[in-house]
PDB file of N, CA and C in Angstrom:
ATOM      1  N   UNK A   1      65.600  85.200 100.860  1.00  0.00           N
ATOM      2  CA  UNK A   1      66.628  85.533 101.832  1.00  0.00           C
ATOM      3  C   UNK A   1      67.195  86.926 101.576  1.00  0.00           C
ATOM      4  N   UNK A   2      67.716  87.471 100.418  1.00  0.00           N
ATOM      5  CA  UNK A   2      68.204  88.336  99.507  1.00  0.00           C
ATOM      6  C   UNK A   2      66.663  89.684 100.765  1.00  0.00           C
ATOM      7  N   UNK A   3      65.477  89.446 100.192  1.00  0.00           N
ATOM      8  CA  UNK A   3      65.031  90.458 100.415  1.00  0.00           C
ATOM      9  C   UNK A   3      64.631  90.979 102.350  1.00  0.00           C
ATOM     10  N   UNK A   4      65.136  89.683 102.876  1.00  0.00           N
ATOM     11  CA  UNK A   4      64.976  89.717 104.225  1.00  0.00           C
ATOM     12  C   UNK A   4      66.133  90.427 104.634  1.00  0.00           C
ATOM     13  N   UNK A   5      67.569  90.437 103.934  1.00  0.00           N
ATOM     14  CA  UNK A   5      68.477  90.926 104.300  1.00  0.00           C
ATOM     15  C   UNK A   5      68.566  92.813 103.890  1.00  0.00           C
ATOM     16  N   UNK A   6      67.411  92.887 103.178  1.00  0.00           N
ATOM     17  CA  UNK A   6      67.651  94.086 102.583  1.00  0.00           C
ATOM     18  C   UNK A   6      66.833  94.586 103.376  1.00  0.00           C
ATOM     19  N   UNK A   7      65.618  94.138 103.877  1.00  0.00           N
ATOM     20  CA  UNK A   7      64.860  94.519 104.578  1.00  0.00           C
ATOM     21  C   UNK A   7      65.314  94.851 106.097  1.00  0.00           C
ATOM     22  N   UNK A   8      66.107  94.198 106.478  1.00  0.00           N
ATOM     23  CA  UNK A   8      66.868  94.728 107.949  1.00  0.00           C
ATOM     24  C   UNK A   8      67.784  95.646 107.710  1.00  0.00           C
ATOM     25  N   UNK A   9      68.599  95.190 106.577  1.00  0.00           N
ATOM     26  CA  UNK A   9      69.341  96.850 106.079  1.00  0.00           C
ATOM     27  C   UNK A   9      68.649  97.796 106.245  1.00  0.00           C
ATOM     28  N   UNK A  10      67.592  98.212 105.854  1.00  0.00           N
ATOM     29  CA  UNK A  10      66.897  99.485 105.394  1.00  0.00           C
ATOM     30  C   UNK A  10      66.412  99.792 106.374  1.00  0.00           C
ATOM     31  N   UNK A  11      65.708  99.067 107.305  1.00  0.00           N
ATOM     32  CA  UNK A  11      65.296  98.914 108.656  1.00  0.00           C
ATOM     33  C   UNK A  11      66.364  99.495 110.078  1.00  0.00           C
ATOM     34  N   UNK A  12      67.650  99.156 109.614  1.00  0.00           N
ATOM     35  CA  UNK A  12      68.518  99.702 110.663  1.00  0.00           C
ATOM     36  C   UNK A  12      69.310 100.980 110.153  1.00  0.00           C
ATOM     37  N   UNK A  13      69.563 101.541 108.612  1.00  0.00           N
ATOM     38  CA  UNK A  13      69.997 102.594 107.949  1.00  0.00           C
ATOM     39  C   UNK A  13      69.829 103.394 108.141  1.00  0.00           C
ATOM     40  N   UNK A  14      68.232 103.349 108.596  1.00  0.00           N
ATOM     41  CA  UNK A  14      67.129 104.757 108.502  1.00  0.00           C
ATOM     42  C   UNK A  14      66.379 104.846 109.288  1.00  0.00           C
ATOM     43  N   UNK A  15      66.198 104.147 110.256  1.00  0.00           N
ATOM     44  CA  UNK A  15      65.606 104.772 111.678  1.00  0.00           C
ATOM     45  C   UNK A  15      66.781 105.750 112.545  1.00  0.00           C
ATOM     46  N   UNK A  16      65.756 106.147 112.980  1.00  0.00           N
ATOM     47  CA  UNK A  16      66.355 107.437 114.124  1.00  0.00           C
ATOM     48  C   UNK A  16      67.196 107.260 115.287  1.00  0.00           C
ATOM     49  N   UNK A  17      66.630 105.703 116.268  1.00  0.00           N
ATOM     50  CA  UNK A  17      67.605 105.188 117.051  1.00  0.00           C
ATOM     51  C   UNK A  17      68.569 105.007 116.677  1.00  0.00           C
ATOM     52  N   UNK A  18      69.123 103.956 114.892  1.00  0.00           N
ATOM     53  CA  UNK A  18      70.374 103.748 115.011  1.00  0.00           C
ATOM     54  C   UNK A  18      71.294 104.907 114.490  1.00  0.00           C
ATOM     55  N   UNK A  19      70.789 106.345 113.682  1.00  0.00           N
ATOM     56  CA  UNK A  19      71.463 107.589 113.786  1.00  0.00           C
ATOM     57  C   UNK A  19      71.803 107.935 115.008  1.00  0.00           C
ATOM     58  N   UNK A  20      71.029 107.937 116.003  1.00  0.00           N
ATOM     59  CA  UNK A  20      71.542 108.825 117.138  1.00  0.00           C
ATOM     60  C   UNK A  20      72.295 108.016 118.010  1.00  0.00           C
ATOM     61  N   UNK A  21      72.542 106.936 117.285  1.00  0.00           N
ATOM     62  CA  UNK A  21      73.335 105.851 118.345  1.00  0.00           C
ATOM     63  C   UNK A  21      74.545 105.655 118.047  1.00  0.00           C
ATOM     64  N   UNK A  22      74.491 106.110 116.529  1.00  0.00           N
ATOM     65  CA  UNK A  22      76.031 106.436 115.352  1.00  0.00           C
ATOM     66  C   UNK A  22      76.108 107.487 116.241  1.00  0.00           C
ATOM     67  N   UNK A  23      75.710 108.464 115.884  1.00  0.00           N
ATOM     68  CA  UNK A  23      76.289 109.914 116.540  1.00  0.00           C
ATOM     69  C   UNK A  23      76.398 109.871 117.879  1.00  0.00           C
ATOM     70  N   UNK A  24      75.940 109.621 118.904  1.00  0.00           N
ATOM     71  CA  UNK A  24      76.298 109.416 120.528  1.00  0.00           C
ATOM     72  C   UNK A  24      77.894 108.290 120.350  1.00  0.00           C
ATOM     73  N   UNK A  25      78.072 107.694 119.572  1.00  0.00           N
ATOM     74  CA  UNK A  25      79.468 106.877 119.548  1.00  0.00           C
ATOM     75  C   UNK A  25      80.382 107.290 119.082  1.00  0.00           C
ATOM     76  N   UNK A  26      79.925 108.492 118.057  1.00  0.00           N
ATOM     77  CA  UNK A  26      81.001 109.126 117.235  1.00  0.00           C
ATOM     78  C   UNK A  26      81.458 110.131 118.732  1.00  0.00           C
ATOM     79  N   UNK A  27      80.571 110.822 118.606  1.00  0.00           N
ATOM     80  CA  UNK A  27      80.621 111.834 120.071  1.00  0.00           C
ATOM     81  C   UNK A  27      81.929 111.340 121.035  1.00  0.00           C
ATOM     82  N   UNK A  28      81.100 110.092 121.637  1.00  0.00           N
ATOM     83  CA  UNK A  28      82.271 109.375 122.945  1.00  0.00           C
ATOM     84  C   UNK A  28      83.562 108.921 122.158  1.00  0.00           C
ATOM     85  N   UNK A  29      83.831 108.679 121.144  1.00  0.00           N
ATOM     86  CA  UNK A  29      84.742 108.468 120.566  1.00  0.00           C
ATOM     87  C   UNK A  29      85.742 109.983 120.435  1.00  0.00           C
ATOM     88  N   UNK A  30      85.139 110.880 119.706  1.00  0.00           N
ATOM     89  CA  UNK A  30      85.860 111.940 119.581  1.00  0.00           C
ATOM     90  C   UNK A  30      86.419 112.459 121.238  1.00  0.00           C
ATOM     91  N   UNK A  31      85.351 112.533 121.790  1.00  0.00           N
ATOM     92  CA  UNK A  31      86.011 113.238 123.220  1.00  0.00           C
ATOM     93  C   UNK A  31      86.667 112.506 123.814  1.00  0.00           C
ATOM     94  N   UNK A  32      86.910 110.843 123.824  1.00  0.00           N
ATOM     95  CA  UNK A  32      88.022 109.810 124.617  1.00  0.00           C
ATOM     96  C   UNK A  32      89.199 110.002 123.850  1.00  0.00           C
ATOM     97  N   UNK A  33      89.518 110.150 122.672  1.00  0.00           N
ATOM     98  CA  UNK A  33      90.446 110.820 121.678  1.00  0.00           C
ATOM     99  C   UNK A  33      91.182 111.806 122.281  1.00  0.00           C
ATOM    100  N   UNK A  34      90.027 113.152 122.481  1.00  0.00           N
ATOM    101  CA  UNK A  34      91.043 114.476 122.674  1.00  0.00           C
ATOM    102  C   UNK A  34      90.928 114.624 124.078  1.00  0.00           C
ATOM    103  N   UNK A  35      90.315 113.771 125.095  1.00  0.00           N
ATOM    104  CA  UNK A  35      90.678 114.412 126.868  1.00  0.00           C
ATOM    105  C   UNK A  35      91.440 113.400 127.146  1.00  0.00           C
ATOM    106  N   UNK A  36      91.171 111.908 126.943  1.00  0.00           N
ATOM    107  CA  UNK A  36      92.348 110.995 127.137  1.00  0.00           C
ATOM    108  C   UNK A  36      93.105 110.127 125.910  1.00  0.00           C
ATOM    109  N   UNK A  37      93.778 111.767 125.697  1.00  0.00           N
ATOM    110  CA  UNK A  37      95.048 111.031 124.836  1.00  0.00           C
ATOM    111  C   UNK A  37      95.871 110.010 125.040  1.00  0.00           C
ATOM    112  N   UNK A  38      96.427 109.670 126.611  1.00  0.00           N
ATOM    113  CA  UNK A  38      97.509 108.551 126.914  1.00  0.00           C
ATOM    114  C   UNK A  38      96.662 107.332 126.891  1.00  0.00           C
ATOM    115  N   UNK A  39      95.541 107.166 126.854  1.00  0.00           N
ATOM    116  CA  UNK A  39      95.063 105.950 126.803  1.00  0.00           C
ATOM    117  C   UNK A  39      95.345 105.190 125.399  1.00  0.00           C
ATOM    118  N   UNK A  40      95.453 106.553 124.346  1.00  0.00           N
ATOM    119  CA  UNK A  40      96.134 106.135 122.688  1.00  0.00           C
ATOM    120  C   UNK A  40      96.898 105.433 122.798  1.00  0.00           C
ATOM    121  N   UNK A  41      98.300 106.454 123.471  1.00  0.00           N
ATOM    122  CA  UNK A  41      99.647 106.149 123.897  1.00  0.00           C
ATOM    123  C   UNK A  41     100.095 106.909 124.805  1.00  0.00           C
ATOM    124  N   UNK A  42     101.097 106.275 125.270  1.00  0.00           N
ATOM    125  CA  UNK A  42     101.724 106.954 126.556  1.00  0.00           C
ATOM    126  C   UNK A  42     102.674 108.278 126.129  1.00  0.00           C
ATOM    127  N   UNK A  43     103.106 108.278 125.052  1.00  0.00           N
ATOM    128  CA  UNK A  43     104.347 108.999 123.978  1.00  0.00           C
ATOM    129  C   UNK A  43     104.074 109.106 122.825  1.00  0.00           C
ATOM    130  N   UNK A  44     104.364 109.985 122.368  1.00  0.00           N
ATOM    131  CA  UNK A  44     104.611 110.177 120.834  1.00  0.00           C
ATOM    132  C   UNK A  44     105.385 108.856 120.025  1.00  0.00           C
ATOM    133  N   UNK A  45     106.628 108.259 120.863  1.00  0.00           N
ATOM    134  CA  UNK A  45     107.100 107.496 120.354  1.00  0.00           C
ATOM    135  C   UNK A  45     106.611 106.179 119.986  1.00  0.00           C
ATOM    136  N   UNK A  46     105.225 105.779 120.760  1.00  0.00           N
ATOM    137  CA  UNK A  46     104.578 104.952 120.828  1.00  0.00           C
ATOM    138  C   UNK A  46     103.159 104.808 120.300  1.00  0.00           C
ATOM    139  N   UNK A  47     102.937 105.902 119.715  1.00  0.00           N
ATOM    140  CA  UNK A  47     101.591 106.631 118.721  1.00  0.00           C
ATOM    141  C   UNK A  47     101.874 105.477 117.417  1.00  0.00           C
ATOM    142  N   UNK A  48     101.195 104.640 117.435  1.00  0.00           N
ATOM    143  CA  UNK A  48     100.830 103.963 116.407  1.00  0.00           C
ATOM    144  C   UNK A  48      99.671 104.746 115.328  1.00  0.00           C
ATOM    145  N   UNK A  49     100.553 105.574 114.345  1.00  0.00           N
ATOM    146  CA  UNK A  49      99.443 106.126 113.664  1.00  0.00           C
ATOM    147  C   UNK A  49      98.881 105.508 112.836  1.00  0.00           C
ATOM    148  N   UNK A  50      99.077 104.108 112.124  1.00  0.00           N
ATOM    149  CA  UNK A  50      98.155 103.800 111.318  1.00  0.00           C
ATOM    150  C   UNK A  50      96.639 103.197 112.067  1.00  0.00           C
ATOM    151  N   UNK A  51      96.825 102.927 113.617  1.00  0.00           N
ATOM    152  CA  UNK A  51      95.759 102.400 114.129  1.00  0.00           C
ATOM    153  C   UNK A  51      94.835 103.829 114.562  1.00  0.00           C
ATOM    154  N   UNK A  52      95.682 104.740 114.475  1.00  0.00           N
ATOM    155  CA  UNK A  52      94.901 105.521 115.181  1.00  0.00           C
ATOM    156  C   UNK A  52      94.038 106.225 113.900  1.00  0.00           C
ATOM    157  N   UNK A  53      94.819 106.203 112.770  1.00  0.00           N
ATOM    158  CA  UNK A  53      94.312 107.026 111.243  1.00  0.00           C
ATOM    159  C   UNK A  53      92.803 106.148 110.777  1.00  0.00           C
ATOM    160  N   UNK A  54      92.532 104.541 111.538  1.00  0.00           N
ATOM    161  CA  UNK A  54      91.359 103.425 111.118  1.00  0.00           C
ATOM    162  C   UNK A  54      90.474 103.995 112.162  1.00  0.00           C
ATOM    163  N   UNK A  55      90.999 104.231 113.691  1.00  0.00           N
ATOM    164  CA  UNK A  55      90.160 104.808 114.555  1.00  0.00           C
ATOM    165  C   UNK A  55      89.304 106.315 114.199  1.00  0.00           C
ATOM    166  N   UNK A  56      89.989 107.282 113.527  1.00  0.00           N
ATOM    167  CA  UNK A  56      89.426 108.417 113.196  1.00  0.00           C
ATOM    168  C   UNK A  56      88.551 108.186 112.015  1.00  0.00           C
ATOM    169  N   UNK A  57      88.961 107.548 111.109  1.00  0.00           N
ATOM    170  CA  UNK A  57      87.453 106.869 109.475  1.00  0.00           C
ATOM    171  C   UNK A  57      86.936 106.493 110.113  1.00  0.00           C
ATOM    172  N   UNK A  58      86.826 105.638 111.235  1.00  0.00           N
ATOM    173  CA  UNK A  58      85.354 104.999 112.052  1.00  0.00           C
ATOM    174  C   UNK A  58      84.820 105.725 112.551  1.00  0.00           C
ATOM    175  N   UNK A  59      85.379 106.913 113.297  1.00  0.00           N
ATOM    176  CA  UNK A  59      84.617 108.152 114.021  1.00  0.00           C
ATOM    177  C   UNK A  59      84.155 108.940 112.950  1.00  0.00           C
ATOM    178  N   UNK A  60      84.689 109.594 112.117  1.00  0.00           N
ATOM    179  CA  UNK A  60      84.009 110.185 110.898  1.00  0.00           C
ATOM    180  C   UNK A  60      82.713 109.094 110.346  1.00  0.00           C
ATOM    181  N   UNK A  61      82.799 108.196 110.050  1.00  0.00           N
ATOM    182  CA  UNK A  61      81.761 107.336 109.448  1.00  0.00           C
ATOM    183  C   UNK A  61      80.733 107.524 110.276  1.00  0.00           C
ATOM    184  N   UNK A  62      80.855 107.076 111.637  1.00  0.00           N
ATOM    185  CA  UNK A  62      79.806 106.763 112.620  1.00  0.00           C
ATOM    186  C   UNK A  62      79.050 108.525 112.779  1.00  0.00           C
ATOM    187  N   UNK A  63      79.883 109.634 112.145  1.00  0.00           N
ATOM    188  CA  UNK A  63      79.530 111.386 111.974  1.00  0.00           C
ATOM    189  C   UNK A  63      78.309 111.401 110.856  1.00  0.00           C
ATOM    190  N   UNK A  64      79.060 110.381 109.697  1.00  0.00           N
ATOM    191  CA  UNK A  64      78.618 110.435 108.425  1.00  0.00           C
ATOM    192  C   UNK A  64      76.850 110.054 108.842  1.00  0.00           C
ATOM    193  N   UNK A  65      76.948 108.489 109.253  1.00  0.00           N
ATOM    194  CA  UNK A  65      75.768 108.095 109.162  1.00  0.00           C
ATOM    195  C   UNK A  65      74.953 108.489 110.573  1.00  0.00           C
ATOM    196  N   UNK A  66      75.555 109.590 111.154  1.00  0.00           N
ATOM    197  CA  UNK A  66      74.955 110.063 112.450  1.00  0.00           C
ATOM    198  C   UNK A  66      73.741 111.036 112.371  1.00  0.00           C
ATOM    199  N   UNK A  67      74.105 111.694 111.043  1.00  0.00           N
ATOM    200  CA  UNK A  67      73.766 113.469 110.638  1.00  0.00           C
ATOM    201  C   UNK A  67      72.807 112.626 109.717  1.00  0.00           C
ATOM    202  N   UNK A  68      73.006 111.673 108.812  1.00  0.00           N
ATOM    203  CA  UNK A  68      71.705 111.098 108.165  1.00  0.00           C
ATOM    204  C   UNK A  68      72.239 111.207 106.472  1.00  0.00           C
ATOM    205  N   UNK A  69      73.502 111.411 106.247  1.00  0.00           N
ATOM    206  CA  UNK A  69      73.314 111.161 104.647  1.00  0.00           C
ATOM    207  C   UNK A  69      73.762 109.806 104.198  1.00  0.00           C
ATOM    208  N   UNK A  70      73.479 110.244 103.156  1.00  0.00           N
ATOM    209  CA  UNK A  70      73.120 108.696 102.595  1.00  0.00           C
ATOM    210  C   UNK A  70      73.668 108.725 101.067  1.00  0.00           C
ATOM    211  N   UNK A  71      74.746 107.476 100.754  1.00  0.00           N
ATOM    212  CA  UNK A  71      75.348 107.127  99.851  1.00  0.00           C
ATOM    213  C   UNK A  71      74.649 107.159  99.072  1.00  0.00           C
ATOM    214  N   UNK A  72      75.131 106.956  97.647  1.00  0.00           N
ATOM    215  CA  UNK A  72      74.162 106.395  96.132  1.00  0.00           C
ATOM    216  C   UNK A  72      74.979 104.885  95.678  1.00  0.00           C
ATOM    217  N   UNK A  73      76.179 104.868  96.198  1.00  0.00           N
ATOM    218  CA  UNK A  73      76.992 103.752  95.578  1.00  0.00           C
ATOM    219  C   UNK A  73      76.412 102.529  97.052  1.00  0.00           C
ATOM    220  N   UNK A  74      76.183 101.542  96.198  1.00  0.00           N
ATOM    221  CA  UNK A  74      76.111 100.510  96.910  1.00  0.00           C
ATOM    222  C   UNK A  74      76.965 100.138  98.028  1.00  0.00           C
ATOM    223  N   UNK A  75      78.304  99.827  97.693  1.00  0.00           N
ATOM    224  CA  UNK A  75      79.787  99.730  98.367  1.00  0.00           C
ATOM    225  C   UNK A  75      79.334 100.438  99.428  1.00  0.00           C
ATOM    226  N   UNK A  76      79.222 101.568  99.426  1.00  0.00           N
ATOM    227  CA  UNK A  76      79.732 102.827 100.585  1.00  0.00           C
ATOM    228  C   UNK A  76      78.202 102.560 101.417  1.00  0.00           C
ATOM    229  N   UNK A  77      76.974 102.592 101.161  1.00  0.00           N
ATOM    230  CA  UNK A  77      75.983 102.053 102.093  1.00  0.00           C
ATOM    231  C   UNK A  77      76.026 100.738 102.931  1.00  0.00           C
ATOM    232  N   UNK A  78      76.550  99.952 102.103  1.00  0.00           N
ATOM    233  CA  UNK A  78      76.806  98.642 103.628  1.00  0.00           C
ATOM    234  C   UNK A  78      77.778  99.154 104.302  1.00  0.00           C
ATOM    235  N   UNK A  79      78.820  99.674 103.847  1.00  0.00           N
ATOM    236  CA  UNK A  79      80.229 100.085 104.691  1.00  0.00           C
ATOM    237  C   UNK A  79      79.990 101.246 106.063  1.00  0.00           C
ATOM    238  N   UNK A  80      79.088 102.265 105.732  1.00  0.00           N
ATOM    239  CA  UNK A  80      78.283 102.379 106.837  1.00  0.00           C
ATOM    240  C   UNK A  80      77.365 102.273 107.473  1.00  0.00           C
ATOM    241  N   UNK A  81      76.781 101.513 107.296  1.00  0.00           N
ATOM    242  CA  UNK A  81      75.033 100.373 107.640  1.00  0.00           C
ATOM    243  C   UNK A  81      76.304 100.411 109.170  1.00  0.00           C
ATOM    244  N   UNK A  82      74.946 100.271 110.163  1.00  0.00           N
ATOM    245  CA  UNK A  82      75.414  99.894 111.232  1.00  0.00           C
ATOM    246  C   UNK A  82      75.814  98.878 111.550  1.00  0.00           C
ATOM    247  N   UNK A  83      75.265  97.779 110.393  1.00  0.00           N
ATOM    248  CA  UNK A  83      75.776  96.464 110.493  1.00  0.00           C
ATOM    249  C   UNK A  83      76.922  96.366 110.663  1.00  0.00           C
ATOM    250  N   UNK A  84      77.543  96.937 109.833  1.00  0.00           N
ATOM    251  CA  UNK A  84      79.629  97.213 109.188  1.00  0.00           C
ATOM    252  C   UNK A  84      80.142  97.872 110.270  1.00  0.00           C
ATOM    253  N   UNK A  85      79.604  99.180 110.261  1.00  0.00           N
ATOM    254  CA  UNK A  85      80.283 100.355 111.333  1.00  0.00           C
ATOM    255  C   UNK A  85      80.397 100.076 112.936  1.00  0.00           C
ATOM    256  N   UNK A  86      79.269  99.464 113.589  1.00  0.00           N
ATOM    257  CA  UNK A  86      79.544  99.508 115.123  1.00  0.00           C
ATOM    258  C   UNK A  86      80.828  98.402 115.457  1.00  0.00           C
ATOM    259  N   UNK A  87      80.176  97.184 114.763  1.00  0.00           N
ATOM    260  CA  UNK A  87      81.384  96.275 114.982  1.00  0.00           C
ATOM    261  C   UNK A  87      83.010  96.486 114.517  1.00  0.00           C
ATOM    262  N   UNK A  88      83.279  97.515 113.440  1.00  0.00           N
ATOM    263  CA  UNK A  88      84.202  98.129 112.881  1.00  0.00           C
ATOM    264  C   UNK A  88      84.979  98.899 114.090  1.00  0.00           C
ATOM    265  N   UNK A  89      84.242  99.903 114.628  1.00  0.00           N
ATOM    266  CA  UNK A  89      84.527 100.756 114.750  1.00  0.00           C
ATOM    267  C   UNK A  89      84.783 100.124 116.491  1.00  0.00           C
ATOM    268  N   UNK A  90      84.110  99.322 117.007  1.00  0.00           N
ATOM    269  CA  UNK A  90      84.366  98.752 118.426  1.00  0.00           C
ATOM    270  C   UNK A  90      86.166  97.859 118.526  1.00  0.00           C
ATOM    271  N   UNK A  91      85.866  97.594 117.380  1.00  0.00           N
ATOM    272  CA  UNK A  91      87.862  96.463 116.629  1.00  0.00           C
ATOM    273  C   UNK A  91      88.681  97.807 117.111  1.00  0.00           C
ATOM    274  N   UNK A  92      88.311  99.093 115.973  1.00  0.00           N
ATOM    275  CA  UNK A  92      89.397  99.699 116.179  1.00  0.00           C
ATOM    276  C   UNK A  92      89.798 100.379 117.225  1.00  0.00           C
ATOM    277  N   UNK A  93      88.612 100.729 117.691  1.00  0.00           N
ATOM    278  CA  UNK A  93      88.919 101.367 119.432  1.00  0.00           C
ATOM    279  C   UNK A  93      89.536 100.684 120.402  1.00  0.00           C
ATOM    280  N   UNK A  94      89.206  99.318 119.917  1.00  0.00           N
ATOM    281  CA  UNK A  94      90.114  98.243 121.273  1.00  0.00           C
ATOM    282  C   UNK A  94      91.597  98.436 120.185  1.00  0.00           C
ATOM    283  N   UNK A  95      91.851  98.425 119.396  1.00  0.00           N
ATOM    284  CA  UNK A  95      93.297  98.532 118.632  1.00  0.00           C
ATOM    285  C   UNK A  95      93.771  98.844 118.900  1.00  0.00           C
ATOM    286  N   UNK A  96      93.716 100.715 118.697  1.00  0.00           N
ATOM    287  CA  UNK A  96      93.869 102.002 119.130  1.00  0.00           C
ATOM    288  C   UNK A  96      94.514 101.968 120.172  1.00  0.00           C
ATOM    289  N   UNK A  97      93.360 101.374 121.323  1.00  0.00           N
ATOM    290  CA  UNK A  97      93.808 101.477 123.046  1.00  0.00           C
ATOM    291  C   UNK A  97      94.628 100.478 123.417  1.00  0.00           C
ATOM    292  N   UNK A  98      95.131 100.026 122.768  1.00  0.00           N
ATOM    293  CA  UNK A  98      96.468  98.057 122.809  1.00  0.00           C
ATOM    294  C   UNK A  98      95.580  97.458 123.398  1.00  0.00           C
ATOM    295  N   UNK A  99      93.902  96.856 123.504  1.00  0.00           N
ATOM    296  CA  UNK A  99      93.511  96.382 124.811  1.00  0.00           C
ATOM    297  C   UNK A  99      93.890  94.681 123.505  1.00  0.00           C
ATOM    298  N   UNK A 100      93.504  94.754 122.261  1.00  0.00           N
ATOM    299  CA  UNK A 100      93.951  93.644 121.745  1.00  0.00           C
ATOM    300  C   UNK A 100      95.115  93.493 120.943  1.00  0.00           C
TER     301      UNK A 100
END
């Protein structure tokens, strides 16, 4: 089981679709950020920055494993395996935007 799971790891880490699929999300992420800011919040007063500070590590991450480097520490390779990151990073964008 152990090596079936490692085997789809490695399988989705390091192909080219799921880089350019990190980076096309990081992309739409960054530009829904800076052209529609009120969708964040309506106000400054209402800028929830700690949701928005989880939303920007997910956009950086989804940068990280977009461009193609690659951890040495165990920890930090599942944490951006696409496994971790899309579903991560889909939580915090609905956060971000109050949709949950």
């Amino acid at each position: 089981m152990a090596d079936l799971t490692d085997n789809l790891y490695l399988s989705l880490m390091h192909s080219s679709l799921s880089r350019m699929l990190s980076l096309g999300l990081g992309i739409l992420l960054a530009l829904f950020v800076l052209i529609w800011p009120q969708h964040v919040a309506s106000s400054l007063e209402q800028l929830d920055h700690g949701k928005l500070m989880l939303l920007m590590i997910c956009m950086c991450m989804l940068f990280v494993h977009g461009v193609g480097f690659q951890f040495h520490q165990r920890m930090m390779q599942w944490l951006v395996s696409p496994l971790i990151l899309w579903p991560m990073s889909t939580f915090f964008c609905l956060l971000a935007t109050q949709v949950i």
